[in-house]
Protein backbone atom coordinates (compact mmCIF):
# COMPACT_ATOMS: atom_id res chain seq x y z
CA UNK A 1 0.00 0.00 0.00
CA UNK A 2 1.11 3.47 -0.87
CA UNK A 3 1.99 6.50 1.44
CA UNK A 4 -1.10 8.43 1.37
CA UNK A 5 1.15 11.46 1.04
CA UNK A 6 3.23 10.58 -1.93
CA UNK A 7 1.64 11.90 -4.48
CA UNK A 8 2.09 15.24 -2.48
CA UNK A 9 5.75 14.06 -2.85
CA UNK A 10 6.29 13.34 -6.75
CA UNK A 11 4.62 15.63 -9.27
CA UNK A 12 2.87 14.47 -11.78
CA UNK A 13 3.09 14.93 -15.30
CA UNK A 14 0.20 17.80 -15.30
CA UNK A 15 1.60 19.62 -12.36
CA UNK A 16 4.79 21.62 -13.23
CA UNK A 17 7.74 20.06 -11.16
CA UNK A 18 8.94 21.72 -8.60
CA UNK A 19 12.27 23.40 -9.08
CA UNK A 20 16.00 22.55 -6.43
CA UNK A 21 19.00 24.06 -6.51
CA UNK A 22 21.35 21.47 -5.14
CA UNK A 23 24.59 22.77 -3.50
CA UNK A 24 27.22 19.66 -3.75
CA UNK A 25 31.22 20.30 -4.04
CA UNK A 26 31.35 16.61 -4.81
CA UNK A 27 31.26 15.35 -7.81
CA UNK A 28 30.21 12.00 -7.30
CA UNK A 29 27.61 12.91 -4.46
CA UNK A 30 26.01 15.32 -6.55
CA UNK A 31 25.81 13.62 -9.78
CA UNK A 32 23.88 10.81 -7.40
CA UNK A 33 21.41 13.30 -6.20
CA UNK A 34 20.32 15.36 -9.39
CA UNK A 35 19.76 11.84 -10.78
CA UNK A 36 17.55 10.84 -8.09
CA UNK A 37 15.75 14.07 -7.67
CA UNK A 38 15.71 14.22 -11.67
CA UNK A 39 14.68 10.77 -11.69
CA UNK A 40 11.28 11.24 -9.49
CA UNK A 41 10.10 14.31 -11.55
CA UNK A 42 12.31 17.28 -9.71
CA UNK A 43 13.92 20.27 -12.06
CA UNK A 44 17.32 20.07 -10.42
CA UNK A 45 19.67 22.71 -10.83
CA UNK A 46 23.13 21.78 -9.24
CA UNK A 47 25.80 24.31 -8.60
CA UNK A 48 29.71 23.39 -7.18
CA UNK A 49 29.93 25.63 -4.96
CA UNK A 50 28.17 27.84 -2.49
CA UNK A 51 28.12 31.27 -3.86
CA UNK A 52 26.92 29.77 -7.35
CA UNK A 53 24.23 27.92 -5.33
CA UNK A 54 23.07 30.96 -4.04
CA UNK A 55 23.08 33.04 -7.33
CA UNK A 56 20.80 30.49 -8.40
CA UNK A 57 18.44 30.68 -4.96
CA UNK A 58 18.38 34.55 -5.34
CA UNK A 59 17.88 34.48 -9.74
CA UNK A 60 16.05 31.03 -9.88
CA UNK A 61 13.40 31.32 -6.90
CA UNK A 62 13.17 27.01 -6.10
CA UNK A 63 10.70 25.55 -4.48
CA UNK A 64 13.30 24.26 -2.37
CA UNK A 65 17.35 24.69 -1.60
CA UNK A 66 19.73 21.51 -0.83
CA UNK A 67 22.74 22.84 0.77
């Protein structure tokens, strides 16, 4: 049986998805999250560093910041 929250979790394909900005120095750790956020319907946008990351919070407005 389902979570009766998870479709609050996912979006679906009529909803527009919400938007991250993933600050992640390394490579492999952030390569491994935008691909699972990506995966499950998420518009990732992944910066290297923390100053890029939060260029991107104050120009991109996301739903949600992964520092």
């Amino acid at each position: 049986m389902r979570h009766p929250l998870r479709k609050l979790a996912y979006p679906t394909l009529l909803q527009d998805p919400m938007h991250i900005v993933l600050a992640e120095d390394e490579e492999h750790l952030g390569y491994m999250v935008k691909f699972k956020l990506t995966k499950a319907g998420y518009s990732v946008s992944w910066k290297r560093d923390g100053l890029a990351a939060w260029e991107a919070i104050e120009k991109e407005h996301p739903d949600l910041a992964i520092l």
